[in-house]
C-alpha atoms as a PDB file:
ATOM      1  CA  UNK A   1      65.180 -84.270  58.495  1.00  0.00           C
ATOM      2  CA  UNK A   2      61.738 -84.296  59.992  1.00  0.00           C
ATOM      3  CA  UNK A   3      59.004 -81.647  58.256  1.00  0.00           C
ATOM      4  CA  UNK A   4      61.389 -81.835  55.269  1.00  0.00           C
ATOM      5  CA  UNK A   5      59.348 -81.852  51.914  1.00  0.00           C
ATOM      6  CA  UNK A   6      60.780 -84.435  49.000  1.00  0.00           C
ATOM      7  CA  UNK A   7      61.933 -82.120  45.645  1.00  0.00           C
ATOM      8  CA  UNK A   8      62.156 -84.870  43.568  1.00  0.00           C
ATOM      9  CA  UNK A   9      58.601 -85.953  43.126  1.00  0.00           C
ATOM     10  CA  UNK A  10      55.999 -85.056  39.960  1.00  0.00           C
ATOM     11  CA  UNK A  11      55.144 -81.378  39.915  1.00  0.00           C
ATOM     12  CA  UNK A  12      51.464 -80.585  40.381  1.00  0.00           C
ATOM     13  CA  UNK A  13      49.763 -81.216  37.485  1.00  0.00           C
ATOM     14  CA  UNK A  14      45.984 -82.343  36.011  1.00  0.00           C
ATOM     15  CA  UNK A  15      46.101 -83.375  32.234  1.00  0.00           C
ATOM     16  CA  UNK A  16      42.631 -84.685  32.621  1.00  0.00           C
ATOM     17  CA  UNK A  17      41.654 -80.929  33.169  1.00  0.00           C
ATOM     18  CA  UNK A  18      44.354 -79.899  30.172  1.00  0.00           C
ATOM     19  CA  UNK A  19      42.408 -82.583  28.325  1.00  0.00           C
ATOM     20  CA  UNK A  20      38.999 -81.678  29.344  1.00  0.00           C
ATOM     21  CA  UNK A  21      39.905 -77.309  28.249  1.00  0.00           C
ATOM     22  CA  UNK A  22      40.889 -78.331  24.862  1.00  0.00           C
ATOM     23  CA  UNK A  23      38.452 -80.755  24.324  1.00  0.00           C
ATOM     24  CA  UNK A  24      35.856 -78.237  25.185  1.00  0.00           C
ATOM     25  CA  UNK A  25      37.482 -75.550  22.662  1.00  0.00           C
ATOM     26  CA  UNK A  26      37.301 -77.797  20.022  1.00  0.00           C
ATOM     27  CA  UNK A  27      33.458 -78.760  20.683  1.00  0.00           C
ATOM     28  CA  UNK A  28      32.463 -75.129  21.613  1.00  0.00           C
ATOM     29  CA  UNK A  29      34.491 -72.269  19.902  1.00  0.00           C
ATOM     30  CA  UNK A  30      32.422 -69.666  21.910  1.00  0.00           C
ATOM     31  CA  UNK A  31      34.370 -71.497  25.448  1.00  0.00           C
ATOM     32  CA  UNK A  32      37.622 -70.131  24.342  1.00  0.00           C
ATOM     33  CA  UNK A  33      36.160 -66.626  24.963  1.00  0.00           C
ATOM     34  CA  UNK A  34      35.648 -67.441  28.768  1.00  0.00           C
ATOM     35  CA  UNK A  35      39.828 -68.734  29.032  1.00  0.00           C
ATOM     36  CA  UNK A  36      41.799 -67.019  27.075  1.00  0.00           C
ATOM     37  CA  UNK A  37      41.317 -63.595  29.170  1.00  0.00           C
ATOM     38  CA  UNK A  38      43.607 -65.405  31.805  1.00  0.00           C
ATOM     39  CA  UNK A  39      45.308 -68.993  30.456  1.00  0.00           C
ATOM     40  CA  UNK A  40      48.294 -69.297  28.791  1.00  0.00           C
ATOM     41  CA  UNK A  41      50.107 -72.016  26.679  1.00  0.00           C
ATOM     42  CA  UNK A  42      53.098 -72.402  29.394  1.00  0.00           C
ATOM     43  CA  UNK A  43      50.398 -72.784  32.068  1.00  0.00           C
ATOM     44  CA  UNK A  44      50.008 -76.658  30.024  1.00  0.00           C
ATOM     45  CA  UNK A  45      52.165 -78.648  31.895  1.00  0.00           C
ATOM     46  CA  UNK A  46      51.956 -81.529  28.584  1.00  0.00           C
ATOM     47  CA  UNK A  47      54.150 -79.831  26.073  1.00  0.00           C
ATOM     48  CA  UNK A  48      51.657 -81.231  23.849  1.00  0.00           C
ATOM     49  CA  UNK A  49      48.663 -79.481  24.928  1.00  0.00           C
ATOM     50  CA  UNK A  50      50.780 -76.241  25.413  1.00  0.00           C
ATOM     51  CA  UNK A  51      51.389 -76.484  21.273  1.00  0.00           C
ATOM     52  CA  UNK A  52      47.675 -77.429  20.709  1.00  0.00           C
ATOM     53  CA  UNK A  53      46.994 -74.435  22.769  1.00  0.00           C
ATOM     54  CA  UNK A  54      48.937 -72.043  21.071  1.00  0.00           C
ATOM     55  CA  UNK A  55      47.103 -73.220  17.536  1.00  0.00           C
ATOM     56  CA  UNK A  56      44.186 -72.218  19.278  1.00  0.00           C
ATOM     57  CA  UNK A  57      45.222 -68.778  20.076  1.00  0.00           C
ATOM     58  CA  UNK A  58      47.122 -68.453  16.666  1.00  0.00           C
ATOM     59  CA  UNK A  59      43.620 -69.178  15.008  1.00  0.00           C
ATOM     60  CA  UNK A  60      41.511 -67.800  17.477  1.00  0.00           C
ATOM     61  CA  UNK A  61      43.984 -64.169  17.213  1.00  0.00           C
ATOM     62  CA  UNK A  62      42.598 -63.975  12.919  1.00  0.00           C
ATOM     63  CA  UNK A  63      39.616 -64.215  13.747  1.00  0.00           C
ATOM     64  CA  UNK A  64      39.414 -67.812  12.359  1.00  0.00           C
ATOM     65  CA  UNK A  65      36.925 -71.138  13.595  1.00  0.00           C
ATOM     66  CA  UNK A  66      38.794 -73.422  16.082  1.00  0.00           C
ATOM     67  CA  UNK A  67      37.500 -77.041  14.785  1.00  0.00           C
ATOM     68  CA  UNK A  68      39.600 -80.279  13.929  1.00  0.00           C
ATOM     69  CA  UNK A  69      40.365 -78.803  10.541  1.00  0.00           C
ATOM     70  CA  UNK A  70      41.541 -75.865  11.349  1.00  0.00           C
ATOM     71  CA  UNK A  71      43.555 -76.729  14.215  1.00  0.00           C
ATOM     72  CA  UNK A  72      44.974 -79.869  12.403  1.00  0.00           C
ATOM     73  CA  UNK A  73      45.919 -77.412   9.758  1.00  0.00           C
ATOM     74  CA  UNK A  74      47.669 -75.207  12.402  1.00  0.00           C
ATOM     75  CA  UNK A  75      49.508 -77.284  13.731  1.00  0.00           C
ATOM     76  CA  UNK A  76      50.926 -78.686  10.495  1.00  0.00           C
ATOM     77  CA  UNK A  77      51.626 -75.360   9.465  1.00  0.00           C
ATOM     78  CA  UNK A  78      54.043 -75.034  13.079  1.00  0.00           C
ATOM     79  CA  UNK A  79      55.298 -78.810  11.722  1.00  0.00           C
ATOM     80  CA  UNK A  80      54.510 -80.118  15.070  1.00  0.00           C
ATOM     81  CA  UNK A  81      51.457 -82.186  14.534  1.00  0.00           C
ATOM     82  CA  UNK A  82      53.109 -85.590  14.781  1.00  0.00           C
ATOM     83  CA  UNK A  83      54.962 -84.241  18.355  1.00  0.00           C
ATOM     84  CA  UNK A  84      51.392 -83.625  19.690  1.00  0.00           C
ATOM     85  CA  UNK A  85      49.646 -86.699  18.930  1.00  0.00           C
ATOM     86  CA  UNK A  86      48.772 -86.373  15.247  1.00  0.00           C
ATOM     87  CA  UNK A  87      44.754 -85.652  14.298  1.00  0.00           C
ATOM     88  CA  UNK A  88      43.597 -88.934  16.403  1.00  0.00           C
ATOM     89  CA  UNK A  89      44.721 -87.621  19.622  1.00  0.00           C
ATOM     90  CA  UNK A  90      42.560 -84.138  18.790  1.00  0.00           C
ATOM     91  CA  UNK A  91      39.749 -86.275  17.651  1.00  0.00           C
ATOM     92  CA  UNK A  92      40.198 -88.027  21.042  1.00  0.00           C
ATOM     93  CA  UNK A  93      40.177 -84.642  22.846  1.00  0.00           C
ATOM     94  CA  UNK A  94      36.811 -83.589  21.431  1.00  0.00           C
ATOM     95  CA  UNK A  95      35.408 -86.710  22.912  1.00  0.00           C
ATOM     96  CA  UNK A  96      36.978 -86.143  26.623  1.00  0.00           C
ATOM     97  CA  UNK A  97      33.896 -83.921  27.414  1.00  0.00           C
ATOM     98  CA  UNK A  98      30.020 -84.468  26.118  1.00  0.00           C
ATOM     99  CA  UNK A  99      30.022 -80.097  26.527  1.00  0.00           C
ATOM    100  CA  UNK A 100      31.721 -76.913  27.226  1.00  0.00           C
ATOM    101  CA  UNK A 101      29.385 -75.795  29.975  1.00  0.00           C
ATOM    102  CA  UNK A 102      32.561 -76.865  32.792  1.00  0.00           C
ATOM    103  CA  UNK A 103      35.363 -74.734  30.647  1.00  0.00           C
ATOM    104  CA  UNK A 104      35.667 -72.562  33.120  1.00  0.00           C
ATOM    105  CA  UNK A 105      36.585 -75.538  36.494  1.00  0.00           C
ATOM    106  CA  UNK A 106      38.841 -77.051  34.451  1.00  0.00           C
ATOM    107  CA  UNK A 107      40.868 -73.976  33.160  1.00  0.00           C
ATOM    108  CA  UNK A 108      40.962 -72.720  36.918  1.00  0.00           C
ATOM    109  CA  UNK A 109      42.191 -76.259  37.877  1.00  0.00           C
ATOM    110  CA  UNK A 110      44.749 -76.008  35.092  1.00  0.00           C
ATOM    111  CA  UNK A 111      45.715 -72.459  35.864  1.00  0.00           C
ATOM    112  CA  UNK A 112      45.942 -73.371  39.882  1.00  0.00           C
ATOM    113  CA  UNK A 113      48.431 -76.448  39.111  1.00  0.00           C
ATOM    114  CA  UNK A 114      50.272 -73.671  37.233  1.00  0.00           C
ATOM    115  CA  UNK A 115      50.594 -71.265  39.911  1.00  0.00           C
ATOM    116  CA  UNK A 116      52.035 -74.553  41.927  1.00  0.00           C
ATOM    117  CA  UNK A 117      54.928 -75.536  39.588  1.00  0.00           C
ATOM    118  CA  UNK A 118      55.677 -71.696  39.642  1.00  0.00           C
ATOM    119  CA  UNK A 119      56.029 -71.402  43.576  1.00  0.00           C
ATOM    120  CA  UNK A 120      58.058 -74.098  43.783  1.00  0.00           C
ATOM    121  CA  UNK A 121      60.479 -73.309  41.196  1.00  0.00           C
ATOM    122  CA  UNK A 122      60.459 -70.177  42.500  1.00  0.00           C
ATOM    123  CA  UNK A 123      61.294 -71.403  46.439  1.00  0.00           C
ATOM    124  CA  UNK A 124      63.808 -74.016  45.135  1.00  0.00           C
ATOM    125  CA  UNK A 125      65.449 -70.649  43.339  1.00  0.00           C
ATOM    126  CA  UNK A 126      65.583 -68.667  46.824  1.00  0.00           C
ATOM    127  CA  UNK A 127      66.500 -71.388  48.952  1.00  0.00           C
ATOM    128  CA  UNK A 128      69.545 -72.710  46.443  1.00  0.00           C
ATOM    129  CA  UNK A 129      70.634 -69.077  47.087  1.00  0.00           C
ATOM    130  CA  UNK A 130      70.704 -68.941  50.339  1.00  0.00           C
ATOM    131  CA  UNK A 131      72.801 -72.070  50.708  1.00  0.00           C
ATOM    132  CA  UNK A 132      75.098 -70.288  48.797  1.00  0.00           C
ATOM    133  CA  UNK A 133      75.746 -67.234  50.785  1.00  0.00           C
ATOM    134  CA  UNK A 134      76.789 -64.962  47.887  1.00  0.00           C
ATOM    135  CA  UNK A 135      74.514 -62.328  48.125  1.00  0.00           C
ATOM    136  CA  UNK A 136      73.868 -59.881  50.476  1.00  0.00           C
ATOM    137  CA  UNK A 137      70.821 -60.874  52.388  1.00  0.00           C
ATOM    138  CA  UNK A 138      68.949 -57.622  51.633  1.00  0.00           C
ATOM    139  CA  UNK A 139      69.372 -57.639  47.877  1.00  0.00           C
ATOM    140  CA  UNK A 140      67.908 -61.707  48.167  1.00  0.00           C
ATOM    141  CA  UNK A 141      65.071 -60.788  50.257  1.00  0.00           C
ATOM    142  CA  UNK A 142      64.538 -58.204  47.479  1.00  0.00           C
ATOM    143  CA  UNK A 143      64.542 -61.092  44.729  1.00  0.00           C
ATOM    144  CA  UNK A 144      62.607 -63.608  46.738  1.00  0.00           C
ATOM    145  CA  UNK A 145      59.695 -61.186  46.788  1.00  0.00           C
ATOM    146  CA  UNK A 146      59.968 -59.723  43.522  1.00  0.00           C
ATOM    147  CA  UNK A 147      60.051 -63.504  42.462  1.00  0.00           C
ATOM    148  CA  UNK A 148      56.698 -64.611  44.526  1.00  0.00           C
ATOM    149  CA  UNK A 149      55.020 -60.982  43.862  1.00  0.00           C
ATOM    150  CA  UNK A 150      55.266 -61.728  39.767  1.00  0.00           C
ATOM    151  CA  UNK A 151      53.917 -65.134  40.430  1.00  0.00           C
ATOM    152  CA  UNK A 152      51.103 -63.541  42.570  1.00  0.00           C
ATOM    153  CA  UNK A 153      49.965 -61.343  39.303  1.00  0.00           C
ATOM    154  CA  UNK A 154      48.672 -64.478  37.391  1.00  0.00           C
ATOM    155  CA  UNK A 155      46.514 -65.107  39.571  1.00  0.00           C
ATOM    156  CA  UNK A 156      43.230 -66.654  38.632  1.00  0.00           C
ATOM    157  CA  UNK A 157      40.847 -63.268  39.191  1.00  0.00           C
ATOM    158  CA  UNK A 158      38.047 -63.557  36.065  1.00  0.00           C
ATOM    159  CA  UNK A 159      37.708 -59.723  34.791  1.00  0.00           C
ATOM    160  CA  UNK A 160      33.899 -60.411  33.977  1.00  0.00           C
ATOM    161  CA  UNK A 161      31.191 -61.672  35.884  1.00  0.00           C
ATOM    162  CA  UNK A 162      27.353 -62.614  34.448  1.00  0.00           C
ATOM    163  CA  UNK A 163      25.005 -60.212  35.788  1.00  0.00           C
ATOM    164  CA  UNK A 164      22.776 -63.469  36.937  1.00  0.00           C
ATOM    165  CA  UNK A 165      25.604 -63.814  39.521  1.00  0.00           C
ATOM    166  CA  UNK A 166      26.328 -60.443  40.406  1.00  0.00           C
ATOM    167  CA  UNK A 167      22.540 -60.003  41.557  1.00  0.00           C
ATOM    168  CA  UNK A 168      22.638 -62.789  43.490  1.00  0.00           C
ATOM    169  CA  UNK A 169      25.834 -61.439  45.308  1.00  0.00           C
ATOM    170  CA  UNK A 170      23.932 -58.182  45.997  1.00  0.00           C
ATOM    171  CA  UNK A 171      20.716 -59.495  47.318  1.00  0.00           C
ATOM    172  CA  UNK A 172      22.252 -61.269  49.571  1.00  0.00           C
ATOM    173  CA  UNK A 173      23.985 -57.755  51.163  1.00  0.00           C
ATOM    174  CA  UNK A 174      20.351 -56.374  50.654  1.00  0.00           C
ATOM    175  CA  UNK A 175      19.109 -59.460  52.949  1.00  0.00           C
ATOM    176  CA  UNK A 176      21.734 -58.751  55.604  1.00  0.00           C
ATOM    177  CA  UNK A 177      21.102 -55.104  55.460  1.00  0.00           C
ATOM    178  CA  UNK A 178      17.528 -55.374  55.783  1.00  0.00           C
ATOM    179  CA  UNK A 179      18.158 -57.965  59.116  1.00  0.00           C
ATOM    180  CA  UNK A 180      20.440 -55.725  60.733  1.00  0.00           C
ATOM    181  CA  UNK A 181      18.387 -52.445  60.348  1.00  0.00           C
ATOM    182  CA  UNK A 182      21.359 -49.938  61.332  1.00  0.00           C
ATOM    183  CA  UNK A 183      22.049 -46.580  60.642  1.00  0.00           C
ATOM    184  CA  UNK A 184      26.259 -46.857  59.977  1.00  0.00           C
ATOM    185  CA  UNK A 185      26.834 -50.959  58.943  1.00  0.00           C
ATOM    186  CA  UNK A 186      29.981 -50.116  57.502  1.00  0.00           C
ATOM    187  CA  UNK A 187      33.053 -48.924  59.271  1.00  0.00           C
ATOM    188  CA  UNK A 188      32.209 -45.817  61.793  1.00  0.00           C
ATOM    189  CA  UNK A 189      34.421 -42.438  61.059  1.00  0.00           C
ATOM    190  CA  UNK A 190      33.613 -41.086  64.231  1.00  0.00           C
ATOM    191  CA  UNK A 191      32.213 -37.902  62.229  1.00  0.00           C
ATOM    192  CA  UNK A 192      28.581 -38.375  62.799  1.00  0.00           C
ATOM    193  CA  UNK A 193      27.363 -36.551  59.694  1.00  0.00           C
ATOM    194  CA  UNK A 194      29.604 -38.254  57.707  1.00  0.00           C
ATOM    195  CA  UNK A 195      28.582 -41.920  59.393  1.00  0.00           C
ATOM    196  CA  UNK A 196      24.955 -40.801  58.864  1.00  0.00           C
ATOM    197  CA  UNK A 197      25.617 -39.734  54.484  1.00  0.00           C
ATOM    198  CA  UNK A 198      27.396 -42.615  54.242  1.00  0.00           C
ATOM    199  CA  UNK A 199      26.041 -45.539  56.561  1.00  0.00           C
ATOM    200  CA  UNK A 200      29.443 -46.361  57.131  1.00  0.00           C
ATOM    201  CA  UNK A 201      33.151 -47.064  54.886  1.00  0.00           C
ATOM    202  CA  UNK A 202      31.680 -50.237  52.972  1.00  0.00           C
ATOM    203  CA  UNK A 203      33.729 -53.094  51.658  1.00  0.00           C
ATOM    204  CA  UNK A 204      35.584 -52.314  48.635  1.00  0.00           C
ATOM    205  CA  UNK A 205      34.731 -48.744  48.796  1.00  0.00           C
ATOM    206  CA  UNK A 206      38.140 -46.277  47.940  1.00  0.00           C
ATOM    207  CA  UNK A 207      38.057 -43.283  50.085  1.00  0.00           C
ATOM    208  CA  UNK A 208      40.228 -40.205  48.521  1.00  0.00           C
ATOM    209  CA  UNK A 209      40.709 -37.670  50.899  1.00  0.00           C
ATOM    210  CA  UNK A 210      41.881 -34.741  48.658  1.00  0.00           C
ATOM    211  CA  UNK A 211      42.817 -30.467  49.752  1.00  0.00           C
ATOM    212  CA  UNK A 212      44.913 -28.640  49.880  1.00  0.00           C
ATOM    213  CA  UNK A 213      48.406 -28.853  51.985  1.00  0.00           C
ATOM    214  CA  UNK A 214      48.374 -28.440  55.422  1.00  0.00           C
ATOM    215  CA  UNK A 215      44.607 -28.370  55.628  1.00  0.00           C
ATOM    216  CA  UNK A 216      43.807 -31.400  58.013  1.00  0.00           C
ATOM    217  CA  UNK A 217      44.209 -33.942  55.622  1.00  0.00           C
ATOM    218  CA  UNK A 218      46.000 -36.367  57.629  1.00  0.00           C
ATOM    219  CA  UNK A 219      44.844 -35.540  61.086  1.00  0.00           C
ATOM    220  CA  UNK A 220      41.332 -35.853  59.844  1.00  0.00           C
ATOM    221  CA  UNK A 221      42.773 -39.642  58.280  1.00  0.00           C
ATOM    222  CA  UNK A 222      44.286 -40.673  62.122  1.00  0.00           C
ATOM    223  CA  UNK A 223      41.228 -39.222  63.340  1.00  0.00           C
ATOM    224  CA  UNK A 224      39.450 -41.981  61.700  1.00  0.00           C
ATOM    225  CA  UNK A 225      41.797 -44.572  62.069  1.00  0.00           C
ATOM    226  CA  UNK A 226      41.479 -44.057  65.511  1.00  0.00           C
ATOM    227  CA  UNK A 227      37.863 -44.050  65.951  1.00  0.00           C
ATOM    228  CA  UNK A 228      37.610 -47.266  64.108  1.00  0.00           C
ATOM    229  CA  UNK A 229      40.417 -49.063  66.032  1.00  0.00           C
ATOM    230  CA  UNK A 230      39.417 -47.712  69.507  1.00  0.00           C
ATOM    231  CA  UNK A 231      35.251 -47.544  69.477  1.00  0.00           C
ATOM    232  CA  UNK A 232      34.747 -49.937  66.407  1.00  0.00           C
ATOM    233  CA  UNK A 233      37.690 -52.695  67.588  1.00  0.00           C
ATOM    234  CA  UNK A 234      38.203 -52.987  64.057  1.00  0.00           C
ATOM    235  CA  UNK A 235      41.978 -53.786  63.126  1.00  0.00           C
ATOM    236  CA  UNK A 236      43.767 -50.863  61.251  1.00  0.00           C
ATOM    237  CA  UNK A 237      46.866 -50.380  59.384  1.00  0.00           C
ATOM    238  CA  UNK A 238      48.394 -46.646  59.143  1.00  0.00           C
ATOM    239  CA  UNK A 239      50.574 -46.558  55.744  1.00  0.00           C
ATOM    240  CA  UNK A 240      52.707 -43.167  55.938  1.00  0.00           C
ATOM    241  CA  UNK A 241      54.767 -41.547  53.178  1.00  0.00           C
ATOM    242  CA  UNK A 242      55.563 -38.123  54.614  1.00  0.00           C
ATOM    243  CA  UNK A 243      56.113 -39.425  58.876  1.00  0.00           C
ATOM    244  CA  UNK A 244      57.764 -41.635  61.175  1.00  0.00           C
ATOM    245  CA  UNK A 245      56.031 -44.343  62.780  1.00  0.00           C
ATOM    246  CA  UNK A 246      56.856 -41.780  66.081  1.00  0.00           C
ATOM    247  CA  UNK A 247      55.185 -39.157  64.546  1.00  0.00           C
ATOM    248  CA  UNK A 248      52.283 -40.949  63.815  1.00  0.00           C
ATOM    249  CA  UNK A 249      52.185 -42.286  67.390  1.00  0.00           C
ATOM    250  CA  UNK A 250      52.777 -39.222  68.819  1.00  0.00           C
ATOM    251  CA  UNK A 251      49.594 -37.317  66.736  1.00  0.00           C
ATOM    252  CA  UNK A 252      47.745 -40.206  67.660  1.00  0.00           C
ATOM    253  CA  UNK A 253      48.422 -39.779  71.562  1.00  0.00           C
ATOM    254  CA  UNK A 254      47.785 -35.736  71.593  1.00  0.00           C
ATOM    255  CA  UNK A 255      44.753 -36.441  70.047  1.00  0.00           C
ATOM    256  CA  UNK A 256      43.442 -39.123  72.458  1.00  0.00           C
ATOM    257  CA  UNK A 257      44.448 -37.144  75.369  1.00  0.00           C
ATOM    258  CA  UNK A 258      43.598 -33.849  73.899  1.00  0.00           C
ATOM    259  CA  UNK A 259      46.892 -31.921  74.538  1.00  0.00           C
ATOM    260  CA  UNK A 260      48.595 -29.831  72.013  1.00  0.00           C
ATOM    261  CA  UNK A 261      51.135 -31.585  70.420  1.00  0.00           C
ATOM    262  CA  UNK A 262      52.826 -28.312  70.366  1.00  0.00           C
ATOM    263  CA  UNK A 263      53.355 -28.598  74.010  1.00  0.00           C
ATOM    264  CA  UNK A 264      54.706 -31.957  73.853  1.00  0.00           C
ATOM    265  CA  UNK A 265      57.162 -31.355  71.538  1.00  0.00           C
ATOM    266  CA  UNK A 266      58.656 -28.171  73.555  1.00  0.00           C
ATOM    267  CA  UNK A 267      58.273 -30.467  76.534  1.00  0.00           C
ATOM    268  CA  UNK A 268      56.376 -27.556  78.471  1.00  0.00           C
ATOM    269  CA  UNK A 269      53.581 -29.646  79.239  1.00  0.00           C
ATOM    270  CA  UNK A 270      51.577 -30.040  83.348  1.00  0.00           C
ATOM    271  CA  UNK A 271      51.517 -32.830  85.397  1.00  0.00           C
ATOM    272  CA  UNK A 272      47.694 -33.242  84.081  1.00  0.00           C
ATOM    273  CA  UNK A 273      48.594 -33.213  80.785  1.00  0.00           C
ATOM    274  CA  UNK A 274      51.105 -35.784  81.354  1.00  0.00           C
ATOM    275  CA  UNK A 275      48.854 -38.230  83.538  1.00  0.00           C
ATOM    276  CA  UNK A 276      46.313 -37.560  80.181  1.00  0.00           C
ATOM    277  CA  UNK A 277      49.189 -38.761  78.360  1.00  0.00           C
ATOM    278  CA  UNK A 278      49.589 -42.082  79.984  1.00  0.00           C
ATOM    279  CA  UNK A 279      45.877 -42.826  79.551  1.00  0.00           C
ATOM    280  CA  UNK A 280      46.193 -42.079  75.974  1.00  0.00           C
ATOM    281  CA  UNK A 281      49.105 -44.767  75.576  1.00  0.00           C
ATOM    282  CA  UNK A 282      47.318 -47.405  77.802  1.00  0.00           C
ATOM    283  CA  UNK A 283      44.209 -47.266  75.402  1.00  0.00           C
ATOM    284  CA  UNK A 284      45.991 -46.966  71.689  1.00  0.00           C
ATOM    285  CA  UNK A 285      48.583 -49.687  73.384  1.00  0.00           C
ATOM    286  CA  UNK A 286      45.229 -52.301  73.221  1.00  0.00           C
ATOM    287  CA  UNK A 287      43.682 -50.878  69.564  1.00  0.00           C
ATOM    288  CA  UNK A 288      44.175 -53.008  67.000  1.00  0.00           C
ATOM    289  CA  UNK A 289      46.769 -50.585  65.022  1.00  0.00           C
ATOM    290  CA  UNK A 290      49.935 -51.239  63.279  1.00  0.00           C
ATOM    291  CA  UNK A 291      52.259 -48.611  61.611  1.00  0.00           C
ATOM    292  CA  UNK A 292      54.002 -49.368  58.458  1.00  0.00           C
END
């Protein structure tokens, strides 16, 4: 069949990037520091390197040195030293790499390749499934994403960044900022002494909108989701845990057409109101808004 992609080839792999992680353990104990936070021994795909590995982390868990000598002992220890390679092949590791100072390519490399074999163990899962139409096809969409979502969690995010970097990241806003010269360079609210304390929602900022019930909380919310679609043509997505997707729509339309919602919902509402009504829908039918 045309488009169709061959199963029965090599999964993704790198074992000179295996090669080059433990080779730079072994030369540079202080390396291990800047892997272990997100590699693991099944993300190996050479069973081999997957028991050297776990030496390492055995070793590197009390606190002891991770050399040839210690890992040699390790491994004897776990009686699998002649299944890896025996001491020459971790003498030939240490020479794979002159230094450490690339740990951190080669892990992502090795951790990417992992991610790989996973997805497509995971898609050969789903799709043997749905040849066998057994299962009700809500319960396997359930499964297929809880399958690729716990894939999705391993993936390569580092937890720590050197501050070198991090500066250079932020000057590079500062530049921007300073080029621009605006009062809001974020995302507007449409509140204008908010916009003006605030310049702006900024990237990665979390905004908690917190009172007391029935206080505005999520009129004030549309309000802004609104603004930003409409004014701002920035695309928005409305996630609601207490209304419809009609509801939302229909707070959404009284409040670009100003006209109680009250009235709309007892249907006692004028001819103006109505023609207000239509407008309303003709503009928040072009925003770029979706409802969950």
């Amino acid at each position: 069949m045309a488009g169709e992609v061959p199963l029965h080839k090599v999964p993704p792999q790198s074992l000179e990037s295996e090669q080059s992680v433990l080779g730079g353990i072994i030369i540079d104990n202080e390396a291990f520091h800047k892997v272990a936070e997100f590699l693991r021994p099944e993300d190996f795909y050479k069973e081999a390197h997957q028991k050297i590995y776990e030496a390492m982390l055995s070793l590197y868990e009390r606190g002891e040195p991770l050399d040839l000598i210690t890992i040699v002992n390790e491994l004897k220890k776990n009686k699998v030293l002649e299944k890896v390679g025996g001491a020459s092949y971790l003498a030939q590791l240490a020479e794979v790499v002159p230094t450490a100072a690339n740990i951190l390519h080669y892990a992502r490399i090795v951790k990417e390749k992992a991610l790989l074999r996973q997805l497509i163990s995971a898609a050969t899962e789903i799709v043997t499934e749905c040849y066998r139409e057994e299962e009700d096809i809500e319960e396997l969409l359930d499964r297929a994403e809880r399958l690729i979502f716990s894939i999705s969690e391993f993936r390569v995010r580092p937890s720590f960044y050197p501050m070198k970097e991090v500066l250079k990241d932020t000057f590079k806003v500062i530049e921007r900022l300073y080029e621009r010269k605006e009062l809001v360079t974020g995302v507007p609210s449409g509140f204008k002494d908010l916009d003006r304390l605030t310049a702006g929602f900024q990237p990665s900022d979390l905004i908690i909108v917190a009172g007391r019930p029935s206080m505005g909380k999520t009129a004030f919310c549309l309000n802004i989701a609104q603004y930003a679609a409409i004014h701002a043509k920035i695309p928005t997505a409305i996630f609601s845990m207490e209304m419809s997707k009609e509801q939302v729509a229909m707070r959404m339309l009284c409040s670009e057409a100003r006209v109680s919602a009250s009235k709309v919902r007892s249907g006692f509402i004028t001819e103006t109101d109505l023609q207000r009504l239509t407008m309303a829908a003709s503009v928040l039918s072009d925003a770029p808004i979706v409802v969950d």
